[in-house]
N, C-alpha and C. Protein backbone atom coordinates (compact mmCIF):
# COMPACT_ATOMS: atom_id res chain seq x y z
N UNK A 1 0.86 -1.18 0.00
CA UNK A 1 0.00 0.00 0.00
C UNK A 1 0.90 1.23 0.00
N UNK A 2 0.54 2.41 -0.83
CA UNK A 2 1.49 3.13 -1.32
C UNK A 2 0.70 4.37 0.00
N UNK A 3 1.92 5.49 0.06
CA UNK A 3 1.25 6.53 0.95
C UNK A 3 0.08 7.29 0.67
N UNK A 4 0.20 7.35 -0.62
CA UNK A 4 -1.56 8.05 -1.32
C UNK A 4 -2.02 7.04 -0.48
N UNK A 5 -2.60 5.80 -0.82
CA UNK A 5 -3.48 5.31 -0.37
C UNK A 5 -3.77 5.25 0.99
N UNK A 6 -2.60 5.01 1.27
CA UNK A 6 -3.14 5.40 3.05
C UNK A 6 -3.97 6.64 3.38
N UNK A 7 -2.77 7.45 3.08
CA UNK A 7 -3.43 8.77 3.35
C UNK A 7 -5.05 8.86 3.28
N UNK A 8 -5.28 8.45 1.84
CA UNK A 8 -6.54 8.72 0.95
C UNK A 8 -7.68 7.76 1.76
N UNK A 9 -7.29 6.51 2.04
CA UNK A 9 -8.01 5.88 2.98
C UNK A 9 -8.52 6.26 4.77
N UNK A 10 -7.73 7.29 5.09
CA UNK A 10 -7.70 7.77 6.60
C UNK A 10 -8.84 8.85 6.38
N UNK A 11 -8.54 9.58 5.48
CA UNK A 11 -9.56 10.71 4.99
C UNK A 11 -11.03 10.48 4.35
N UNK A 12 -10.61 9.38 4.05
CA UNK A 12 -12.66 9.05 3.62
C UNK A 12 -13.42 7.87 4.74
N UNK A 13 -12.41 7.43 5.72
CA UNK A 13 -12.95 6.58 6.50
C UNK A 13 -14.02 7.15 7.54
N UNK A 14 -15.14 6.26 7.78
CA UNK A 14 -16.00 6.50 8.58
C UNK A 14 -15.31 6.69 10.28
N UNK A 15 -16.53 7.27 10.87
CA UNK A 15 -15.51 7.77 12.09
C UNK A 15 -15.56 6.36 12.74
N UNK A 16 -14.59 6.48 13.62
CA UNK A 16 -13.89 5.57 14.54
C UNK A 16 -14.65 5.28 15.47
N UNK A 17 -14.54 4.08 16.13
CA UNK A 17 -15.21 4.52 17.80
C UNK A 17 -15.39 5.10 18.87
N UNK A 18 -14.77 5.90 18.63
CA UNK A 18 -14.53 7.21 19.31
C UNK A 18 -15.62 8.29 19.25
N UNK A 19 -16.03 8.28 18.71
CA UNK A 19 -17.41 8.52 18.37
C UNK A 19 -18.29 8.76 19.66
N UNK A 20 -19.43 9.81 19.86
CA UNK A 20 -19.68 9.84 21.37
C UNK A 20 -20.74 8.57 21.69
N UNK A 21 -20.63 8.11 22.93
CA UNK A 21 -21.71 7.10 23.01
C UNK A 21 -22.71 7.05 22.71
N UNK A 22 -23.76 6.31 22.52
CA UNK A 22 -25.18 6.17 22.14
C UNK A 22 -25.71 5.27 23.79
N UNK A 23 -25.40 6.02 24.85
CA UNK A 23 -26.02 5.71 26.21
C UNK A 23 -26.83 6.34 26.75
N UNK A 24 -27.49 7.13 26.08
CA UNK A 24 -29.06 7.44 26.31
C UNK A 24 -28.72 9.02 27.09
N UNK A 25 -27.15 9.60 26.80
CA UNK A 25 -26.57 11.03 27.90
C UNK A 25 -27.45 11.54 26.83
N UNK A 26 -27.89 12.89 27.33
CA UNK A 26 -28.62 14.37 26.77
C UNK A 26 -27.65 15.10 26.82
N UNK A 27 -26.34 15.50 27.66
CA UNK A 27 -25.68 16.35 27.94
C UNK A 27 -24.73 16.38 29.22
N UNK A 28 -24.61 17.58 29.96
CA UNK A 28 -23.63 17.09 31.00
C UNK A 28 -23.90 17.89 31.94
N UNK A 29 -23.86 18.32 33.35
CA UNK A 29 -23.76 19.46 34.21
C UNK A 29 -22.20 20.03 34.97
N UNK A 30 -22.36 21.06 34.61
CA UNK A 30 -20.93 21.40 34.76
C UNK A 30 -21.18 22.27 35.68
N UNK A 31 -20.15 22.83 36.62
CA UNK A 31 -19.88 23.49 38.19
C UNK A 31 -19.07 24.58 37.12
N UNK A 32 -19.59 26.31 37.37
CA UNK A 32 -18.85 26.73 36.85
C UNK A 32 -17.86 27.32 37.71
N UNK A 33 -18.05 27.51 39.39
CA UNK A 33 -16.87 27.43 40.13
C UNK A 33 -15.79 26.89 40.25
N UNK A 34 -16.20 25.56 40.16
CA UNK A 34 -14.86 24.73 40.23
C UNK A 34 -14.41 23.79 38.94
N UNK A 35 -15.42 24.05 37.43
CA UNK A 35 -15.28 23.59 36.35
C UNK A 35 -15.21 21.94 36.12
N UNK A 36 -16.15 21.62 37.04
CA UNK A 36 -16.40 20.22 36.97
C UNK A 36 -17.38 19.78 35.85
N UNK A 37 -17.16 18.50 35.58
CA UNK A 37 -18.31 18.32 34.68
C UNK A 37 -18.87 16.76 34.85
N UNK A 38 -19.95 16.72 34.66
CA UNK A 38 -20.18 14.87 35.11
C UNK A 38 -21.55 14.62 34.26
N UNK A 39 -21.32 13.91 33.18
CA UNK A 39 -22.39 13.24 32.40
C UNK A 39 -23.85 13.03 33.22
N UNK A 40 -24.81 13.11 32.46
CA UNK A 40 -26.07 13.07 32.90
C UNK A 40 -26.39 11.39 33.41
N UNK A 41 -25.43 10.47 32.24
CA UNK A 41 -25.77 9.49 32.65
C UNK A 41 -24.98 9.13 34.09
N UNK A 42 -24.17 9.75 34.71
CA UNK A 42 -23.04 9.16 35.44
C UNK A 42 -23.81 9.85 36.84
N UNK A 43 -24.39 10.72 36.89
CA UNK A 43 -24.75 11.34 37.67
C UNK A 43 -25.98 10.51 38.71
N UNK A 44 -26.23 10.22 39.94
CA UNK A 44 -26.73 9.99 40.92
C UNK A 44 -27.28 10.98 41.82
N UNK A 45 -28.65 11.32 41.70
CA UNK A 45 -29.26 11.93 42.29
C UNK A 45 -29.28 13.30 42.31
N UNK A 46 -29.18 14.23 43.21
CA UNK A 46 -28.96 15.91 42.71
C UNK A 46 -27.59 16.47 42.13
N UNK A 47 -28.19 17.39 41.56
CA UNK A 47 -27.16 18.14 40.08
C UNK A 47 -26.34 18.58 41.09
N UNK A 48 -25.34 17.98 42.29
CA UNK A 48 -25.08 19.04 42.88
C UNK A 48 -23.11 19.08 42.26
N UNK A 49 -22.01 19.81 42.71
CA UNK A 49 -20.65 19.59 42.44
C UNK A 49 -20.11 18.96 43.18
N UNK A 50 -19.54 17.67 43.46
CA UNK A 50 -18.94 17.09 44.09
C UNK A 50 -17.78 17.42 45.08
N UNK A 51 -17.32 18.22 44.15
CA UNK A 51 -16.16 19.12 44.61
C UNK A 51 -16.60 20.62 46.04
N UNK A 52 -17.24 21.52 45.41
CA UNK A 52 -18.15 22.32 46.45
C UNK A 52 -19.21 22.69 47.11
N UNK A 53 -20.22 21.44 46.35
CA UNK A 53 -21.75 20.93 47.05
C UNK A 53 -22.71 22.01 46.11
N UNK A 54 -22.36 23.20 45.31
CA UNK A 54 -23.30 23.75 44.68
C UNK A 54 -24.00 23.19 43.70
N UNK A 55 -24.94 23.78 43.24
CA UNK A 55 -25.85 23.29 42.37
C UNK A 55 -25.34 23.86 41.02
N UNK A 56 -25.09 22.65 40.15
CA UNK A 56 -24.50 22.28 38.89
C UNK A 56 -25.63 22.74 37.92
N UNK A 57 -25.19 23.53 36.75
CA UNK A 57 -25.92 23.27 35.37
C UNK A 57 -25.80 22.44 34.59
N UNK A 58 -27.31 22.23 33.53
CA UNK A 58 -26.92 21.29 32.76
C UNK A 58 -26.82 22.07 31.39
N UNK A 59 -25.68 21.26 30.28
CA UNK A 59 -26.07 21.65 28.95
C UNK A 59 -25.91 21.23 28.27
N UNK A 60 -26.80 20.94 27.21
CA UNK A 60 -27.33 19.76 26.57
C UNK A 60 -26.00 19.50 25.18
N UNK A 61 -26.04 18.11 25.19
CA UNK A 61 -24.93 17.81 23.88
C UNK A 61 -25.72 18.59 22.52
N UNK A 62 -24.82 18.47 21.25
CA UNK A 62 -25.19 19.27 20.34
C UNK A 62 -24.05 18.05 19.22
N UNK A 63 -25.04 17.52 18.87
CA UNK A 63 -24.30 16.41 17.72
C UNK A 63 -23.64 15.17 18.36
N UNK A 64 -23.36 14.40 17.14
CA UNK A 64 -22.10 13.47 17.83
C UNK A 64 -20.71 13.42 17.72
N UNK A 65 -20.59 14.82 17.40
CA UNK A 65 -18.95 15.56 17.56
C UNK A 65 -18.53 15.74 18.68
N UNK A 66 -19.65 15.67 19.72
CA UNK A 66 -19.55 16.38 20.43
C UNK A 66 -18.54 16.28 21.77
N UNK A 67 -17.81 16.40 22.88
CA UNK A 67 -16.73 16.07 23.73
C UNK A 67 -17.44 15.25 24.68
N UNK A 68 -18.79 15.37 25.17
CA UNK A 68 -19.82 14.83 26.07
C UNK A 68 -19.55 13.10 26.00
């Protein structure tokens, strides 16, 4: 396999698994004090920050580009 082809093959390939999960997350709540962030799915009970006990926002993913 010559380097075109590689190359040419990396660039039209479908995305990887890396890809964001399909586990049912909407988004994430993030602490903007202490810049925490913890998936909707990971989360147990109130939105609160683990780190300083305040009450966390949520905001919602936007594609499956997305870092969530």
């Amino acid at each position: 396999m010559s380097l075109f082809s590689s190359v040419k093959e990396a660039l039209t390939a479908e995305p990887s698994a890396k890809s964001r999960p399909d586990d049912g997350s909407e988004g994430a709540y993030w602490c903007d004090d202490c810049d925490v962030r913890v998936r909707d799915v990971d989360l147990e009970g109130e939105a609160t920050c683990p780190d300083c006990g305040e009450e966390m926002r949520f905001e919602r993913s936007s594609g499956r580009s997305c870092a969530c």
